[in-house]
PDB file of N, CA and C in Angstrom:
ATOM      1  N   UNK A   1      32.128  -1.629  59.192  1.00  0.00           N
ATOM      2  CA  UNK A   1      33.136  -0.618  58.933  1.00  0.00           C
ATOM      3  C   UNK A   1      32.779   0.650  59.700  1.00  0.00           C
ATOM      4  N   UNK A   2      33.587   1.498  60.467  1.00  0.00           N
ATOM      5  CA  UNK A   2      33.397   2.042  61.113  1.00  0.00           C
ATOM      6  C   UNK A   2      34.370   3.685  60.418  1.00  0.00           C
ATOM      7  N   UNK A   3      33.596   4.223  61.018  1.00  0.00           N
ATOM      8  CA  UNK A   3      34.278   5.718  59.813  1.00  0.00           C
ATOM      9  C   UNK A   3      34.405   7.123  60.387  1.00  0.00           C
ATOM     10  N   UNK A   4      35.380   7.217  60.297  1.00  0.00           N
ATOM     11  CA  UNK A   4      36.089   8.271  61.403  1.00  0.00           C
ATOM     12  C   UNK A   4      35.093   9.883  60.962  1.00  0.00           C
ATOM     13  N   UNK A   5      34.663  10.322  61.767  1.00  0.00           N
ATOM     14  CA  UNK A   5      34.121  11.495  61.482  1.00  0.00           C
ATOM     15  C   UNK A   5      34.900  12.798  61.851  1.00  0.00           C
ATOM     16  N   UNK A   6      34.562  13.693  61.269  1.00  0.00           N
ATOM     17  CA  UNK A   6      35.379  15.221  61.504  1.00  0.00           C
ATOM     18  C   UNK A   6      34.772  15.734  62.439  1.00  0.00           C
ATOM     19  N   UNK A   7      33.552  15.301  62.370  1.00  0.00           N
ATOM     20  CA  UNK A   7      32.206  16.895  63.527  1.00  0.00           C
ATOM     21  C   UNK A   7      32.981  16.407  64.955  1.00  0.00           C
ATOM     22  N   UNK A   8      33.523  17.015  65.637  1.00  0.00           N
ATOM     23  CA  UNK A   8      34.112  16.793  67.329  1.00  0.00           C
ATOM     24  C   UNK A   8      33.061  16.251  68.093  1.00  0.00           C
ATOM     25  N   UNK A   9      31.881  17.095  67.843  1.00  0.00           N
ATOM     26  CA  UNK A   9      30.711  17.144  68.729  1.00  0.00           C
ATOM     27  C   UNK A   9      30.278  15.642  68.716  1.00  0.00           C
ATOM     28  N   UNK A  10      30.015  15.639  67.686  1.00  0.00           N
ATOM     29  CA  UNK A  10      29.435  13.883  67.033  1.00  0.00           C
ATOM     30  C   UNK A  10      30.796  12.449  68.194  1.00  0.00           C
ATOM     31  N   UNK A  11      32.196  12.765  67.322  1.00  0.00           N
ATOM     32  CA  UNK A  11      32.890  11.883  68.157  1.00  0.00           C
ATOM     33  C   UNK A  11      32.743  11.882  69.404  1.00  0.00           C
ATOM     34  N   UNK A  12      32.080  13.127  69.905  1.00  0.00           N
ATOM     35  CA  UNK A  12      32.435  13.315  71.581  1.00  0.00           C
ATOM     36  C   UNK A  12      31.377  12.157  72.108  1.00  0.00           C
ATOM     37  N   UNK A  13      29.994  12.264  71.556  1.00  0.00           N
ATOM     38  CA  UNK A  13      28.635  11.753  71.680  1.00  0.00           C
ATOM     39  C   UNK A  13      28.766  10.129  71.236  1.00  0.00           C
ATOM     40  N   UNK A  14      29.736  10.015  70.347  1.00  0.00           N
ATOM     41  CA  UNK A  14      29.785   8.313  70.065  1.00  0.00           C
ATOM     42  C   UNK A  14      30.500   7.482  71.130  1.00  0.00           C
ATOM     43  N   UNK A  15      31.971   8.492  71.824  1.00  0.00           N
ATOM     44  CA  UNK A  15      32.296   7.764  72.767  1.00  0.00           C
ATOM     45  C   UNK A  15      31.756   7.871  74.289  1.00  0.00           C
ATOM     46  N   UNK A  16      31.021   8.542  74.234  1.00  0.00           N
ATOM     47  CA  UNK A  16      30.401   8.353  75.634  1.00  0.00           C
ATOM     48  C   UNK A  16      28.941   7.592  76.001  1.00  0.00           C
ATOM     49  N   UNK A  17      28.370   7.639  74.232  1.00  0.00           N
ATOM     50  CA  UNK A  17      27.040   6.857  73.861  1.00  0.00           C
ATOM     51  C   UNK A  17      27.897   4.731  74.729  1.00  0.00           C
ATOM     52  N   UNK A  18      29.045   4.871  74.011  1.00  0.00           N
ATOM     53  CA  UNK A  18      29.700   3.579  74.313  1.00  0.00           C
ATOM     54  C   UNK A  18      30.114   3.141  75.840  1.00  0.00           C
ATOM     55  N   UNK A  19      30.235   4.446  76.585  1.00  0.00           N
ATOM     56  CA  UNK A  19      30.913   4.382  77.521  1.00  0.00           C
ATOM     57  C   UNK A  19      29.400   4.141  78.655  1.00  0.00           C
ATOM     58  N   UNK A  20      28.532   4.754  78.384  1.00  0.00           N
ATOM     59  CA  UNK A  20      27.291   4.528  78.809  1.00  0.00           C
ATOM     60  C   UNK A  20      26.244   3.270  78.574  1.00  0.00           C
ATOM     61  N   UNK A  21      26.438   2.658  77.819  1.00  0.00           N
ATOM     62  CA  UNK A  21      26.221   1.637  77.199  1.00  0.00           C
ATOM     63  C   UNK A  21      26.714   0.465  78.449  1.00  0.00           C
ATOM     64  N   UNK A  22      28.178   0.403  78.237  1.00  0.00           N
ATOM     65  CA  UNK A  22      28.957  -0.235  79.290  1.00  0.00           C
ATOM     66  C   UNK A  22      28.670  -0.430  80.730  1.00  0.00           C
ATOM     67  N   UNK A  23      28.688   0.551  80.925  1.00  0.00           N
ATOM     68  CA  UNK A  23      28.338   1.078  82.599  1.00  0.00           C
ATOM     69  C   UNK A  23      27.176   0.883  83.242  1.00  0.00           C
ATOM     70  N   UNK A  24      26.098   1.097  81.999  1.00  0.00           N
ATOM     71  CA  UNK A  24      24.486   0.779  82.439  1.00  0.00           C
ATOM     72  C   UNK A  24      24.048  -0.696  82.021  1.00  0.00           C
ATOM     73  N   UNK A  25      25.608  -1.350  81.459  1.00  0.00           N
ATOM     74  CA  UNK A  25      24.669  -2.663  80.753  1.00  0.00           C
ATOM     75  C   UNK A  25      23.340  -2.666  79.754  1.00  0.00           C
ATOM     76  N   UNK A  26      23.539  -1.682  79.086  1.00  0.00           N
ATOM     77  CA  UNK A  26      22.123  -1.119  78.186  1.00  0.00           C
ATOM     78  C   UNK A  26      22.313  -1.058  76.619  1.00  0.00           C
ATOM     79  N   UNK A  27      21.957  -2.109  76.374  1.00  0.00           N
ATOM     80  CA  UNK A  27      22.716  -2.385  74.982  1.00  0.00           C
ATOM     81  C   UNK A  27      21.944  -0.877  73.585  1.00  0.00           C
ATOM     82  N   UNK A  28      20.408  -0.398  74.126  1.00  0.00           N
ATOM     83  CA  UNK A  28      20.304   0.941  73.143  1.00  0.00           C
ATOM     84  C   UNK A  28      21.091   1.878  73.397  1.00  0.00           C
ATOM     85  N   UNK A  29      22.140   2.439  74.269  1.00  0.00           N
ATOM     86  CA  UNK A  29      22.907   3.199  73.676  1.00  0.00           C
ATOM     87  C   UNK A  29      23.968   3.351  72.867  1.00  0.00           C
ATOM     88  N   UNK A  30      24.688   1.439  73.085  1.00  0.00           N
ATOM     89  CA  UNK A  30      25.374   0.873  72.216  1.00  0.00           C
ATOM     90  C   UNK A  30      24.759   1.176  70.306  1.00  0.00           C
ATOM     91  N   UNK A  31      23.659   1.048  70.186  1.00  0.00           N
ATOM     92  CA  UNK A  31      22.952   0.966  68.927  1.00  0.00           C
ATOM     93  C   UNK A  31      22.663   2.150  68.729  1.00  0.00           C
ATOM     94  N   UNK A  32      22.347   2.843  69.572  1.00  0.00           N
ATOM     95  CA  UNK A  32      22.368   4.406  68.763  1.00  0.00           C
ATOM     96  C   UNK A  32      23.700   5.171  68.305  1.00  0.00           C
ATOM     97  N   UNK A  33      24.879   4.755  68.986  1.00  0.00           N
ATOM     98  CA  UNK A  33      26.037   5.012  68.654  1.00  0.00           C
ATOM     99  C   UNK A  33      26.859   4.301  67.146  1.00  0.00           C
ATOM    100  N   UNK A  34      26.144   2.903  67.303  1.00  0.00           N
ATOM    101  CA  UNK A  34      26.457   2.265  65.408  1.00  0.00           C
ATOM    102  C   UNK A  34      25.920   3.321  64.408  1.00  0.00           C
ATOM    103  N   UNK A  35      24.469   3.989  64.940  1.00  0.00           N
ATOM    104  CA  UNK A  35      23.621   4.701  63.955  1.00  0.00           C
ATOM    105  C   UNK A  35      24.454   5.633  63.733  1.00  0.00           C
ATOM    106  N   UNK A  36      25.144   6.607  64.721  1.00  0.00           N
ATOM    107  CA  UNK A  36      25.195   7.978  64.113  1.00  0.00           C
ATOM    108  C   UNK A  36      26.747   7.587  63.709  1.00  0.00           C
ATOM    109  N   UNK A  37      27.352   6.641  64.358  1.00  0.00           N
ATOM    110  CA  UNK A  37      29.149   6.423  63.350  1.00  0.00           C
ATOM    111  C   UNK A  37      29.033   6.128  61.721  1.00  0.00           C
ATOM    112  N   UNK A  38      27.899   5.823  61.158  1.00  0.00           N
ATOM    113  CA  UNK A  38      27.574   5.756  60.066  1.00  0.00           C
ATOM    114  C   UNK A  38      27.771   6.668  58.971  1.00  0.00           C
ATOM    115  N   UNK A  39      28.475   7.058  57.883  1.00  0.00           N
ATOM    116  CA  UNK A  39      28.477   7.635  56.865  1.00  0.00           C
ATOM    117  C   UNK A  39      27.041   8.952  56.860  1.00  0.00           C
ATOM    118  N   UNK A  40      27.175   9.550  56.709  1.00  0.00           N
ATOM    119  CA  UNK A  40      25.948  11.160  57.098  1.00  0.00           C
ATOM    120  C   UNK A  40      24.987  10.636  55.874  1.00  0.00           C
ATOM    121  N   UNK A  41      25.449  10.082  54.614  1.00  0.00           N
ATOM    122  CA  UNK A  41      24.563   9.969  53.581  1.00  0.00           C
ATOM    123  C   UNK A  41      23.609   8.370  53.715  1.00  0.00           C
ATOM    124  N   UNK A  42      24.058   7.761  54.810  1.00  0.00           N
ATOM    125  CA  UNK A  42      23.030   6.497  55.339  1.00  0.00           C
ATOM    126  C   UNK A  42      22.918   6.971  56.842  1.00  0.00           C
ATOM    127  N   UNK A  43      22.676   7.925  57.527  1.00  0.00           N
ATOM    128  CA  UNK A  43      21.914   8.148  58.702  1.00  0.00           C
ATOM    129  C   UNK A  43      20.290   8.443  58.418  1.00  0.00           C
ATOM    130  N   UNK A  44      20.051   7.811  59.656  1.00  0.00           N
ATOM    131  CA  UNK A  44      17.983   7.983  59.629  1.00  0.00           C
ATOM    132  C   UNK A  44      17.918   9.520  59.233  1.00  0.00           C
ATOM    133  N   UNK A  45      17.002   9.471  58.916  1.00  0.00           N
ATOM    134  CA  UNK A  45      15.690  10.255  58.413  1.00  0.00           C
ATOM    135  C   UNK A  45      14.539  10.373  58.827  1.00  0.00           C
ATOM    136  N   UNK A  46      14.076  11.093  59.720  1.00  0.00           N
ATOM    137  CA  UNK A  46      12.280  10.137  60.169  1.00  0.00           C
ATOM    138  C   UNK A  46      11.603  11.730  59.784  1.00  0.00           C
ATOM    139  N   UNK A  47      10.293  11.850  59.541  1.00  0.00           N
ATOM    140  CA  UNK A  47       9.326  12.270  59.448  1.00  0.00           C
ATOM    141  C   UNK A  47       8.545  12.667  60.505  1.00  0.00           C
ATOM    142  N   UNK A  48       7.709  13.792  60.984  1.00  0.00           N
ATOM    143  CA  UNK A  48       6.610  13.907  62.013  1.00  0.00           C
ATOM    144  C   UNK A  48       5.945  12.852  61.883  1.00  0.00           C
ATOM    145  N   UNK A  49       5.170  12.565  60.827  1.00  0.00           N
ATOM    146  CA  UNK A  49       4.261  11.361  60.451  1.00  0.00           C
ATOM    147  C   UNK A  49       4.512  10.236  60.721  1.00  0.00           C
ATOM    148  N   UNK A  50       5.984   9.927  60.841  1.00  0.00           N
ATOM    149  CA  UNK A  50       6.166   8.010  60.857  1.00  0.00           C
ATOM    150  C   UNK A  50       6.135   7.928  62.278  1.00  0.00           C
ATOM    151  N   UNK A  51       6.390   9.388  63.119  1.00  0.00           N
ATOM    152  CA  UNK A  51       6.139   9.053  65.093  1.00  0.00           C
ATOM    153  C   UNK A  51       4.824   9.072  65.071  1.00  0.00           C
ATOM    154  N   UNK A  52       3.975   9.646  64.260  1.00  0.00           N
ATOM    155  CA  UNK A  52       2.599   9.625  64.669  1.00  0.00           C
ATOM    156  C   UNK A  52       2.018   8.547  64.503  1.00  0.00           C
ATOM    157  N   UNK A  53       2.220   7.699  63.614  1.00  0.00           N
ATOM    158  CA  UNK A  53       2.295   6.025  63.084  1.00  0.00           C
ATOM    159  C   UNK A  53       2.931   5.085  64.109  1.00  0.00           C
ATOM    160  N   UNK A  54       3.829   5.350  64.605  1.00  0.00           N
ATOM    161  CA  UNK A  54       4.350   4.462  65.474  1.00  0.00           C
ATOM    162  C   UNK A  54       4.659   4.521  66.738  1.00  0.00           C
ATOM    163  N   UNK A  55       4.344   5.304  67.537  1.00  0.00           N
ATOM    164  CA  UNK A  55       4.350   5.856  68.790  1.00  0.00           C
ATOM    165  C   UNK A  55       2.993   5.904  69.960  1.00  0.00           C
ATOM    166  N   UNK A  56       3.189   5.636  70.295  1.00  0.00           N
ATOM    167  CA  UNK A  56       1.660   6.096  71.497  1.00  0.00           C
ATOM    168  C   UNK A  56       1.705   7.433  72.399  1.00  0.00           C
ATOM    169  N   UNK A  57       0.772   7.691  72.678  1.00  0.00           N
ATOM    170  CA  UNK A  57       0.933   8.594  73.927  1.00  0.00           C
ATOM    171  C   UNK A  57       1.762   8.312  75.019  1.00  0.00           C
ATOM    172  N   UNK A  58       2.363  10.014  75.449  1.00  0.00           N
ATOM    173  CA  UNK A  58       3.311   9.337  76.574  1.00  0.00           C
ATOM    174  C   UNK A  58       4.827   8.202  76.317  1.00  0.00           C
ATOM    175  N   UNK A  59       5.124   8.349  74.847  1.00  0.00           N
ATOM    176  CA  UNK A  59       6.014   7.407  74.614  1.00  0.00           C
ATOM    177  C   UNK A  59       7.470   8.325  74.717  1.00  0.00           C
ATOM    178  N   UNK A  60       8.427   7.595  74.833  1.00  0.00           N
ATOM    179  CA  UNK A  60       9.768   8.161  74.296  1.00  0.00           C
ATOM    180  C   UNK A  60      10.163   7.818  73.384  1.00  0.00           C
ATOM    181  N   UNK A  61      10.878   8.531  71.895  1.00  0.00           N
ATOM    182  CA  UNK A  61      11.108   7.869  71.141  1.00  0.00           C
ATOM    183  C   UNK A  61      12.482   8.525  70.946  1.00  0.00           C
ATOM    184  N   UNK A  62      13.458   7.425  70.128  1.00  0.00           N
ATOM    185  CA  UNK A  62      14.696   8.385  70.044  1.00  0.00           C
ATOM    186  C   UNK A  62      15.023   7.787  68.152  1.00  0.00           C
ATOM    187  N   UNK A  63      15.532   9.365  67.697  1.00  0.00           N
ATOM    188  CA  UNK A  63      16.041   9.459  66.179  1.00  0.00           C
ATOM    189  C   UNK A  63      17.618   9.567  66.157  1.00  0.00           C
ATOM    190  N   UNK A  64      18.331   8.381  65.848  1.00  0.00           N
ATOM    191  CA  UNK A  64      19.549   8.149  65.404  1.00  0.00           C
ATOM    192  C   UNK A  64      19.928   8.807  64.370  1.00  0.00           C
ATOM    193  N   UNK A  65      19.589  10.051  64.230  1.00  0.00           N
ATOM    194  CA  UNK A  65      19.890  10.554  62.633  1.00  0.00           C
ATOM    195  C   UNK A  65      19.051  12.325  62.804  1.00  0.00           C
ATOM    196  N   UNK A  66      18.236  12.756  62.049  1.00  0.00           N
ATOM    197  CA  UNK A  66      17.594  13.825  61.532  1.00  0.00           C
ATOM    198  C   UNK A  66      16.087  13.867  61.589  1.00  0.00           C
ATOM    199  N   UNK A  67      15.320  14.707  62.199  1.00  0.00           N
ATOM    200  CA  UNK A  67      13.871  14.910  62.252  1.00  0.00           C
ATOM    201  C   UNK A  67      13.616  15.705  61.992  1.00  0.00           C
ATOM    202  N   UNK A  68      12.818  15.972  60.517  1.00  0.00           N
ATOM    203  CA  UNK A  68      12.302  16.483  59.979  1.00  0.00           C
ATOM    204  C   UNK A  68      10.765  17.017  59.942  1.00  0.00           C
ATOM    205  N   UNK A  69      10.499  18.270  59.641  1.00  0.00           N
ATOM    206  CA  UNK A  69       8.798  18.601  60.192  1.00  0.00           C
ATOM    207  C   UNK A  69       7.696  17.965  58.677  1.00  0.00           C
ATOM    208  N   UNK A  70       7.660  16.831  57.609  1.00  0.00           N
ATOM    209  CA  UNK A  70       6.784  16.233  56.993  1.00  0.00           C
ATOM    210  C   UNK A  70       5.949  15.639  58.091  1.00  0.00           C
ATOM    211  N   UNK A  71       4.502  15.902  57.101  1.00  0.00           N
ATOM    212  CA  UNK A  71       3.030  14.878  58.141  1.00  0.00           C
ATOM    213  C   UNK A  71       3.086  16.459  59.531  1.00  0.00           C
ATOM    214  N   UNK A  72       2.185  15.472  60.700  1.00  0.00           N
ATOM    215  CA  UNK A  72       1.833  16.513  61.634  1.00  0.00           C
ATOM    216  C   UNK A  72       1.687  15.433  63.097  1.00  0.00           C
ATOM    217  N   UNK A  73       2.298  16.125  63.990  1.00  0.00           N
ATOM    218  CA  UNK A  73       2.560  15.161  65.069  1.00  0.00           C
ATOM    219  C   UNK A  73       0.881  15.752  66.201  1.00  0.00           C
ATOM    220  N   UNK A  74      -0.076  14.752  66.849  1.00  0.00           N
ATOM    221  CA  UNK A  74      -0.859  14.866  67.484  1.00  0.00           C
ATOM    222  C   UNK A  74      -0.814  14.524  68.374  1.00  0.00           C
ATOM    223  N   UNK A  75       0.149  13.577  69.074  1.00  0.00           N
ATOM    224  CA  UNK A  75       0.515  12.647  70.089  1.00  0.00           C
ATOM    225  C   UNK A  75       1.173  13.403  71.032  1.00  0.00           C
ATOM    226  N   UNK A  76       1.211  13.236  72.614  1.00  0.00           N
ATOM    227  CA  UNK A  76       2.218  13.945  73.604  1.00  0.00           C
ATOM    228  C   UNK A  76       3.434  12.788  73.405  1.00  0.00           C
ATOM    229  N   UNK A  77       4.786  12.904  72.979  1.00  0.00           N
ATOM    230  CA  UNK A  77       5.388  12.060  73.136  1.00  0.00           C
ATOM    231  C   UNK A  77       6.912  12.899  73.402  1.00  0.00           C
ATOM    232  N   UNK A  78       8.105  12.455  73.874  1.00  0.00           N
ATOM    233  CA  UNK A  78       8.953  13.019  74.041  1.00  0.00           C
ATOM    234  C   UNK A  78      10.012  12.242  72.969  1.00  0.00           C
ATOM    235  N   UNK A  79      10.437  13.086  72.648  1.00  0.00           N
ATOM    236  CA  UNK A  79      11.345  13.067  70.924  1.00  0.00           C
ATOM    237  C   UNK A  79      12.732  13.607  71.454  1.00  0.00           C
ATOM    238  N   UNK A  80      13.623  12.267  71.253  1.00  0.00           N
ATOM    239  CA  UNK A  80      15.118  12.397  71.399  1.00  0.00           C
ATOM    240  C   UNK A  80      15.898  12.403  70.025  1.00  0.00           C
ATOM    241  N   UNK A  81      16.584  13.285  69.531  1.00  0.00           N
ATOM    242  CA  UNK A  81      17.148  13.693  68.221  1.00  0.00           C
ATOM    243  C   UNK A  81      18.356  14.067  68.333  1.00  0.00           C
ATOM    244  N   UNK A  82      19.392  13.580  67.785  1.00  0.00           N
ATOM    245  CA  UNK A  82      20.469  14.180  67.296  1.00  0.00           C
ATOM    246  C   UNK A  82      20.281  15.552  66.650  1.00  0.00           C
ATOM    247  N   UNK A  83      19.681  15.803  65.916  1.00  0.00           N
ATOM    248  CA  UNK A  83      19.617  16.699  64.755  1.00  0.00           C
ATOM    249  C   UNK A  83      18.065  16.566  64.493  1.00  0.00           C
ATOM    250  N   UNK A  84      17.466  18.377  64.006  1.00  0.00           N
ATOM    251  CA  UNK A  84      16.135  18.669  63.616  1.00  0.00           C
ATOM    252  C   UNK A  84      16.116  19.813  62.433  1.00  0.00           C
ATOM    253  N   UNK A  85      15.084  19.764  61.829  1.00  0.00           N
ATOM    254  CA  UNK A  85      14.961  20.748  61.242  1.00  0.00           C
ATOM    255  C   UNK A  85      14.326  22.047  61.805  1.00  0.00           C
ATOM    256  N   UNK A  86      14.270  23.434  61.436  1.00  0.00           N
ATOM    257  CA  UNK A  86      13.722  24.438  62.284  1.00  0.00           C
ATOM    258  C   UNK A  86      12.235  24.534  62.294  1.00  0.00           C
ATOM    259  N   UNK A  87      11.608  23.719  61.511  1.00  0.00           N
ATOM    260  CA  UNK A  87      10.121  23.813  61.454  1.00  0.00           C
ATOM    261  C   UNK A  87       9.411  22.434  62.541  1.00  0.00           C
ATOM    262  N   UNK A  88      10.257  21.560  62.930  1.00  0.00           N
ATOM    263  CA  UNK A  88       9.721  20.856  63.697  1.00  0.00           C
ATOM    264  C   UNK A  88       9.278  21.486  65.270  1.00  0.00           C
ATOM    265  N   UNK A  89      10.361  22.485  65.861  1.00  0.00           N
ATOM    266  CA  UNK A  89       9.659  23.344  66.887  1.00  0.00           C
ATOM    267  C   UNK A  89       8.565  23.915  66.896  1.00  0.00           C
ATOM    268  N   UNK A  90       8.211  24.305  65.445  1.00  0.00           N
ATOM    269  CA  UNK A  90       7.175  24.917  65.732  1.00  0.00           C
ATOM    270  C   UNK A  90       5.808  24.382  65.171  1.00  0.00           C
ATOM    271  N   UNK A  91       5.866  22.878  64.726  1.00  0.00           N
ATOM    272  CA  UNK A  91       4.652  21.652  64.860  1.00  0.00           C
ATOM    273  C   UNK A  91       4.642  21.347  65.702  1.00  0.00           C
ATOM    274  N   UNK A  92       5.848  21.339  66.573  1.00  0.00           N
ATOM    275  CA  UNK A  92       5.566  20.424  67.823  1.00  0.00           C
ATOM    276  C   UNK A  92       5.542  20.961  69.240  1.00  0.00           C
ATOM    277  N   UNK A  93       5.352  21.920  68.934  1.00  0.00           N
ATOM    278  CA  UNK A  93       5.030  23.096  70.561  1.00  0.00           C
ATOM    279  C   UNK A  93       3.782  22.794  71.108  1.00  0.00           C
ATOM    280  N   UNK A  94       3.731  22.744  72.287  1.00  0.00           N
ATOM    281  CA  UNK A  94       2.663  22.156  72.673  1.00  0.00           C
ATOM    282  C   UNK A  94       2.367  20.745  73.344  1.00  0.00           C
ATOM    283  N   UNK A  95       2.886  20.135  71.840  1.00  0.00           N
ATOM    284  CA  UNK A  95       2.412  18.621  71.843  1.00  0.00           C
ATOM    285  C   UNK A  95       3.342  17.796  72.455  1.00  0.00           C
ATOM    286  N   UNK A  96       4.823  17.767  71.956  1.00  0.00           N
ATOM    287  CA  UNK A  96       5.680  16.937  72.125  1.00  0.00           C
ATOM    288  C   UNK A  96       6.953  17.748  72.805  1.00  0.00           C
ATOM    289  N   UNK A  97       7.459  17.162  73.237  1.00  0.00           N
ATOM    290  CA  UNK A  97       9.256  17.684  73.624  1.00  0.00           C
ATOM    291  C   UNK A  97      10.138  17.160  73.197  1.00  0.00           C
ATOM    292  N   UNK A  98      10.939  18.447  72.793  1.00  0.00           N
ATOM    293  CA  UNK A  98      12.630  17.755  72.166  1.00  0.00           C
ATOM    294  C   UNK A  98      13.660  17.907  73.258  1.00  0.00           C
ATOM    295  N   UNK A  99      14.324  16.559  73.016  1.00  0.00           N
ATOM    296  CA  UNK A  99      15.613  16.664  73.944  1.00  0.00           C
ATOM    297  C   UNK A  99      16.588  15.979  73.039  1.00  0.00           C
ATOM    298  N   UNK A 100      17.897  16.502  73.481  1.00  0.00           N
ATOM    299  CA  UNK A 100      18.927  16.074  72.734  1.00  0.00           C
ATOM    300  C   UNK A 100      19.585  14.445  73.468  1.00  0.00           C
ATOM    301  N   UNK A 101      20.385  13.789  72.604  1.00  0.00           N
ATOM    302  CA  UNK A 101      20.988  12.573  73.157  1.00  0.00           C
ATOM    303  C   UNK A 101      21.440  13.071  74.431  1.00  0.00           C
ATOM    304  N   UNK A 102      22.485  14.071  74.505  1.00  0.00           N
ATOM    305  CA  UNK A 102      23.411  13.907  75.814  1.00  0.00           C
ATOM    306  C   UNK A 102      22.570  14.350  76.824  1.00  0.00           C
ATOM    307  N   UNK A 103      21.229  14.857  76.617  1.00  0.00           N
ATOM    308  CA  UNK A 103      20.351  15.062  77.664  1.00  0.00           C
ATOM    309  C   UNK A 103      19.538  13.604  78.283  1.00  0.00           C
ATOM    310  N   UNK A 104      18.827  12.991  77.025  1.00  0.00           N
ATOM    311  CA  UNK A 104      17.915  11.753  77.194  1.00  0.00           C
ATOM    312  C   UNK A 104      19.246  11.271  77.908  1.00  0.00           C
ATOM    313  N   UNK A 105      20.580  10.805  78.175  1.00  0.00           N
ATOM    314  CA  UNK A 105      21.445  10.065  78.754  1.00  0.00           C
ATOM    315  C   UNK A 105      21.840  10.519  80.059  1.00  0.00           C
ATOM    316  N   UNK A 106      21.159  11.235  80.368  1.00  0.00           N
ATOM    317  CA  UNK A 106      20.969  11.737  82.028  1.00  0.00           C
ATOM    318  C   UNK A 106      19.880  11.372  82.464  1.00  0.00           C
ATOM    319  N   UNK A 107      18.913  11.924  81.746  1.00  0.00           N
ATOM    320  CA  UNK A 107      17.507  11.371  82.177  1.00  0.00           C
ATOM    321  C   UNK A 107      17.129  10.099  82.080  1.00  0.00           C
ATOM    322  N   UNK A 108      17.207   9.561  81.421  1.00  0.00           N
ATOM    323  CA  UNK A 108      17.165   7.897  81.167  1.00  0.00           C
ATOM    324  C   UNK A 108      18.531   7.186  80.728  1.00  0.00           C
ATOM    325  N   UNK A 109      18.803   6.993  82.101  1.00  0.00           N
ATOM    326  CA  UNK A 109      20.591   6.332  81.317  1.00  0.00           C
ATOM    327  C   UNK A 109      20.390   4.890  81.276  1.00  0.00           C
ATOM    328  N   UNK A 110      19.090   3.875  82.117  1.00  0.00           N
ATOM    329  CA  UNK A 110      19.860   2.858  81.412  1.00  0.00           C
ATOM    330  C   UNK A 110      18.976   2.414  80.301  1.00  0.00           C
ATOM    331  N   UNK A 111      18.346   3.576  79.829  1.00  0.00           N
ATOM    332  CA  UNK A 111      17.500   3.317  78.361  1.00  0.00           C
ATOM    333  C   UNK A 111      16.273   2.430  78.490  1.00  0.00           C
ATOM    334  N   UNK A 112      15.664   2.434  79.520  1.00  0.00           N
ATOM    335  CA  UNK A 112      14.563   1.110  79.474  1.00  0.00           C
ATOM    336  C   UNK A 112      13.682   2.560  78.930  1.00  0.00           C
ATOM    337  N   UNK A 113      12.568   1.952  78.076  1.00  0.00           N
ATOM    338  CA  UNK A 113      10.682   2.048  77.519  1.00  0.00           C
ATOM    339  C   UNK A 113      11.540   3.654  76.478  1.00  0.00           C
ATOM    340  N   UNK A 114      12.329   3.076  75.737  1.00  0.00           N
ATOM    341  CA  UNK A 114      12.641   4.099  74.784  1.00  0.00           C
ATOM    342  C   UNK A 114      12.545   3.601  73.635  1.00  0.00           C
ATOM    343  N   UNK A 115      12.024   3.734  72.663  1.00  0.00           N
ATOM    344  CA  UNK A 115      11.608   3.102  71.421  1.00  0.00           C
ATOM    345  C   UNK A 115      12.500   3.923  70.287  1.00  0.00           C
ATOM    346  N   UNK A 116      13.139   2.756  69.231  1.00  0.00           N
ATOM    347  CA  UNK A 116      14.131   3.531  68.202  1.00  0.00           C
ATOM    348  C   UNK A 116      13.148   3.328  67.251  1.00  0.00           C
ATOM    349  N   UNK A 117      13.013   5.031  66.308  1.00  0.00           N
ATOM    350  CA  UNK A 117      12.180   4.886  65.187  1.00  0.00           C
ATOM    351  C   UNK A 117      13.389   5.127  63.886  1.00  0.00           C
ATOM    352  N   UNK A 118      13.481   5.124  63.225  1.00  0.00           N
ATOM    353  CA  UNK A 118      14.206   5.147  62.042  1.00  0.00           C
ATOM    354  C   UNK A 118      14.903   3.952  60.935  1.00  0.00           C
TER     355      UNK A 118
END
């Protein structure tokens, strides 16, 4: 079931997540776009801690949903997010970089060595 959202910004990002998907033959942008068409009260959730658990150095990881600053990130890794909280900038200065979807989809469009945590 698929569920019409109000945020513009969001629809703008689902149809071009699809349209990119297509074009690159890259079926994770297809899947990050199921994630965020999802109802707001079942979108991911991830933690500093669960990238520090599951990530390596040097990794990319991307959050279909909300990243939140719980736990403490030690790892250099680059962190793709829809949505953050304001305390994660300032755990993760230094260590890690945030980029937004419509950015990671320039920089890596056809999604290869990007790992989905959530």
């Amino acid at each position: 079931m698929t569920l019409e959202h109000k945020n513009k910004r969001l629809k703008e990002l689902i149809s071009s997540l699809k349209k990119q998907s297509i074009e690159q033959k890259s079926n994770i942008w297809k899947r990050i776009a199921l994630e965020l068409e999802r109802p707001t009260r079942q979108q991911r959730v991830v933690n500093l801690s669960k990238i520090e658990n599951n990530a390596n150095d040097n990794d990319v990881v991307i959050i279909p949903g909300k990243l939140l600053s719980g736990g403490e990130l030690n790892k250099k890794v680059t962190i793709i997010a829809y949505s953050y909280s304001r305390n994660v900038l300032d755990k993760t200065s230094g260590k890690a970089s945030i980029i937004s979807i419509e950015e990671a989809m320039k920089k890596f469009p056809n999604g290869k060595n990007i790992k989905i945590i959530g």
